[in-house]
C-alpha atoms as a PDB file:
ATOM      1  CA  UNK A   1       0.000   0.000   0.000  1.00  0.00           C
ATOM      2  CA  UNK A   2       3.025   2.644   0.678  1.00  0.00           C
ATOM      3  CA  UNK A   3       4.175   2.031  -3.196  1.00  0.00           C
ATOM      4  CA  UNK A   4       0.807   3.467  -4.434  1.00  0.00           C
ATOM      5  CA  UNK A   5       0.947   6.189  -1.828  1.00  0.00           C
ATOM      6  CA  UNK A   6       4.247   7.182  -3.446  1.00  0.00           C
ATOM      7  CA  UNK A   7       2.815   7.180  -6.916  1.00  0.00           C
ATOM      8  CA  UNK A   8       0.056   8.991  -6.141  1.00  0.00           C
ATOM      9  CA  UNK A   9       2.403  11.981  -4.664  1.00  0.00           C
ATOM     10  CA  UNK A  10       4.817  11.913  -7.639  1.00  0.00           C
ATOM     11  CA  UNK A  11       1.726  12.162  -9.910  1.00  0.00           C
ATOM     12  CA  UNK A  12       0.893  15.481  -7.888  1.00  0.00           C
ATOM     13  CA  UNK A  13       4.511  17.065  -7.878  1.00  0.00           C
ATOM     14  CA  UNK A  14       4.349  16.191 -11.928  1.00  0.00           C
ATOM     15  CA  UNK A  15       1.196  17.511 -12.205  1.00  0.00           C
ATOM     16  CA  UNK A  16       2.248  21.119 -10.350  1.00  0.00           C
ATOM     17  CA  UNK A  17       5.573  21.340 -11.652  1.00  0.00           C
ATOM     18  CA  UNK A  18       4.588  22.925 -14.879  1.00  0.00           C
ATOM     19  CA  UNK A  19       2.878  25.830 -13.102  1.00  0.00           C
ATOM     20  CA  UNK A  20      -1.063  26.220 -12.317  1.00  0.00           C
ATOM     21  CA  UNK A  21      -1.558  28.638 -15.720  1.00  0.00           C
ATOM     22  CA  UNK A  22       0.373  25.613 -18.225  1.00  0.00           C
ATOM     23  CA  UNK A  23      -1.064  23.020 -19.239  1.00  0.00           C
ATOM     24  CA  UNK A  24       0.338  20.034 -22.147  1.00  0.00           C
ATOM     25  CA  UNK A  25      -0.192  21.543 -25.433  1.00  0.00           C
ATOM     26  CA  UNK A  26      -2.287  18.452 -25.988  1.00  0.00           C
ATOM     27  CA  UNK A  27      -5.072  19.673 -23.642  1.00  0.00           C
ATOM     28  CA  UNK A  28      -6.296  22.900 -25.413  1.00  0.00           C
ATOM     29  CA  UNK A  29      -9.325  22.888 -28.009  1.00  0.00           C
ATOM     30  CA  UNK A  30      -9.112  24.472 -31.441  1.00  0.00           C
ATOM     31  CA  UNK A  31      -9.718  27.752 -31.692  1.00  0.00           C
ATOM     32  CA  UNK A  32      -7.376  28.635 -28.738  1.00  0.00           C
ATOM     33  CA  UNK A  33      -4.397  30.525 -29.193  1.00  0.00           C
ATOM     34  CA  UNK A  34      -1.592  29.780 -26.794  1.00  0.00           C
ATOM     35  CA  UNK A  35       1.722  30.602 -25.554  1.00  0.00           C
ATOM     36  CA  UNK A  36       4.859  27.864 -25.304  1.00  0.00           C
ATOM     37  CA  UNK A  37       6.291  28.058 -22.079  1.00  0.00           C
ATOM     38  CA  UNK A  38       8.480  24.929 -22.037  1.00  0.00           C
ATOM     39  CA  UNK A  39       8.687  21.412 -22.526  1.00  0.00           C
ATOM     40  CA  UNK A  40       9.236  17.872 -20.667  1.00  0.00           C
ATOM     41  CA  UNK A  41      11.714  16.545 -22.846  1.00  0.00           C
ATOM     42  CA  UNK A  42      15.711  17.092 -23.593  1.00  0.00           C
ATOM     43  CA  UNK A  43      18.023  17.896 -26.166  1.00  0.00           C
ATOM     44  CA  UNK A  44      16.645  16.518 -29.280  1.00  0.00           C
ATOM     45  CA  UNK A  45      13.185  17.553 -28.418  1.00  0.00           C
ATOM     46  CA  UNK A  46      14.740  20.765 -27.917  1.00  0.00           C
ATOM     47  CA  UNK A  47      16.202  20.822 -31.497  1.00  0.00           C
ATOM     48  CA  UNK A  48      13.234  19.494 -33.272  1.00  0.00           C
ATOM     49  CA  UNK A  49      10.821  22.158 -32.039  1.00  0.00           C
ATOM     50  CA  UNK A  50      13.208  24.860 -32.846  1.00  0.00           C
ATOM     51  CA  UNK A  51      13.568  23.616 -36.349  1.00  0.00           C
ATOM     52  CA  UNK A  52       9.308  23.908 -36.752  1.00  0.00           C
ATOM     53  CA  UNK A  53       9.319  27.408 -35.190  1.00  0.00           C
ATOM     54  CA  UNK A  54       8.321  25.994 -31.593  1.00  0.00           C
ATOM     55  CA  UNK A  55      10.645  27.814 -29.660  1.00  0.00           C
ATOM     56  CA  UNK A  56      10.048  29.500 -25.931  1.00  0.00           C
ATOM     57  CA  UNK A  57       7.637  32.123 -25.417  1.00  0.00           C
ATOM     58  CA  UNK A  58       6.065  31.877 -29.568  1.00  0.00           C
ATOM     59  CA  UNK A  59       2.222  31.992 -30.028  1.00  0.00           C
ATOM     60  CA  UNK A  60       0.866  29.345 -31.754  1.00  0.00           C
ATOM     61  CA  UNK A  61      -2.951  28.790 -32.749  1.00  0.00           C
ATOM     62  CA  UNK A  62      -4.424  25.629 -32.685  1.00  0.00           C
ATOM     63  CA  UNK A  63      -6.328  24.813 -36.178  1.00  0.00           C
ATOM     64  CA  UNK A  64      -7.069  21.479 -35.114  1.00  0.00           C
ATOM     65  CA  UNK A  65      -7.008  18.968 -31.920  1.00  0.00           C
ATOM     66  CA  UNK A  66      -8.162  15.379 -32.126  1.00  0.00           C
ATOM     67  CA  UNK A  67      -7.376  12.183 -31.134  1.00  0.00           C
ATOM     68  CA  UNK A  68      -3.992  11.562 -32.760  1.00  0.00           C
ATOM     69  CA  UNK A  69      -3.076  14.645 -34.852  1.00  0.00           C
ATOM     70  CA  UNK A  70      -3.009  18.370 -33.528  1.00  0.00           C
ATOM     71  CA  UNK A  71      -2.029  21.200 -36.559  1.00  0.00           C
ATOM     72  CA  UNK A  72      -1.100  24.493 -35.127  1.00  0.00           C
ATOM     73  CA  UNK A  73      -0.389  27.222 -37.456  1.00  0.00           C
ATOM     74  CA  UNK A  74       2.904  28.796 -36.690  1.00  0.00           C
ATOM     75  CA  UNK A  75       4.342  32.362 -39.013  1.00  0.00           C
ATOM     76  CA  UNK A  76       1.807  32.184 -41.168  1.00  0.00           C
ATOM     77  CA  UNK A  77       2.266  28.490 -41.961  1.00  0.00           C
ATOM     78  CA  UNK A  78       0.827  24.974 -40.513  1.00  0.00           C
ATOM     79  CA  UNK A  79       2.617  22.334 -38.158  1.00  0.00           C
ATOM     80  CA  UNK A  80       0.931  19.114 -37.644  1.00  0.00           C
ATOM     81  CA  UNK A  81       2.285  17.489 -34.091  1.00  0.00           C
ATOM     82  CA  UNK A  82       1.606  13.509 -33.253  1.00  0.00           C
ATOM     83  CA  UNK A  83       0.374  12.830 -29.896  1.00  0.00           C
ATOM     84  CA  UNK A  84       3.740  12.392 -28.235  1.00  0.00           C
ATOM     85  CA  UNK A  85       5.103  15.475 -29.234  1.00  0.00           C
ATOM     86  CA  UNK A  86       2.220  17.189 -28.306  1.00  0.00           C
ATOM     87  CA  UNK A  87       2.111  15.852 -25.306  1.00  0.00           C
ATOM     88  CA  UNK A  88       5.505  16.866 -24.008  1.00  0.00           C
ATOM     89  CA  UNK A  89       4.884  20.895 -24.855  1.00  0.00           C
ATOM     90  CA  UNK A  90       3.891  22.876 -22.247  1.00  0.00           C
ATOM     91  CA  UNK A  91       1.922  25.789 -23.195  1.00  0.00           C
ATOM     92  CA  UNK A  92      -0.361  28.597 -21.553  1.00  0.00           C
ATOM     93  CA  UNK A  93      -3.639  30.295 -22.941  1.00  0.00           C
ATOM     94  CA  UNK A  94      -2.566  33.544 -24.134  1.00  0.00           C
ATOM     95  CA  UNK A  95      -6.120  35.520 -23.081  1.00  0.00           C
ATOM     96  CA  UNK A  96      -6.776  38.356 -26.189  1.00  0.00           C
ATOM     97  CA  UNK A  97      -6.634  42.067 -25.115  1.00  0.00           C
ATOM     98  CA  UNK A  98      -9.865  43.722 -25.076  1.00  0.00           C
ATOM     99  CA  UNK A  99     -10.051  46.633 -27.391  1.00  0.00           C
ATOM    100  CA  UNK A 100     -12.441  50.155 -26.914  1.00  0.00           C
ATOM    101  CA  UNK A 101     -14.508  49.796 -29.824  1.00  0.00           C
ATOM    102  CA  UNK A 102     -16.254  52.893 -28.963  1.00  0.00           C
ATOM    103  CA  UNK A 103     -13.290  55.538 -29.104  1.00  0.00           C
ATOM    104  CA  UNK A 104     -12.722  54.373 -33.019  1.00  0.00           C
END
């Protein structure tokens, strides 16, 4: 019984790690517009989302999200992601500025 006790705690301190704003890139619904904030993966991970455009801190929208394949358009342009990758990005929801319609 202590093992799953343990489990269940190192789930948690996963879960919190990324910060109570980020969730896994894999989690948001099209439509959304996010920022990347980071990622759970290492050097080659690194490399490969730098070559798409994925780097730290870029917006990306999110054309589509379902079960296996998740296209976010990127400069202009389209990536599509696999479930793994998408699933080690860790992204925020960047939350549109409201503009005064009525001054314009």
């Amino acid at each position: 019984m202590a093992g799953l006790e343990k489990d269940v705690i190192d789930v948690n301190v996963m879960g919190d790690a990324a910060g109570p704003l980020d969730h896994l890139l894999a989690e948001f619904a099209a439509g959304l517009r996010v920022r990347i904030t980071g990622h759970r993966g290492g050097r080659m991970l690194r490399a490969r989302l730098l070559a798409m455009g994925l780097n730290l801190g870029r917006e990306v929208d999110i054309i589509q999200n379902n079960r296996g394949l998740i296209i976010v358009g990127v400069n202009g342009g389209r990536v599509a992601l696999g479930r793994g990758i998408s699933q080690k990005i860790v992204a925020e929801l960047v939350v549109p500025l409201l503009t005064d319609q009525s001054s314009g």
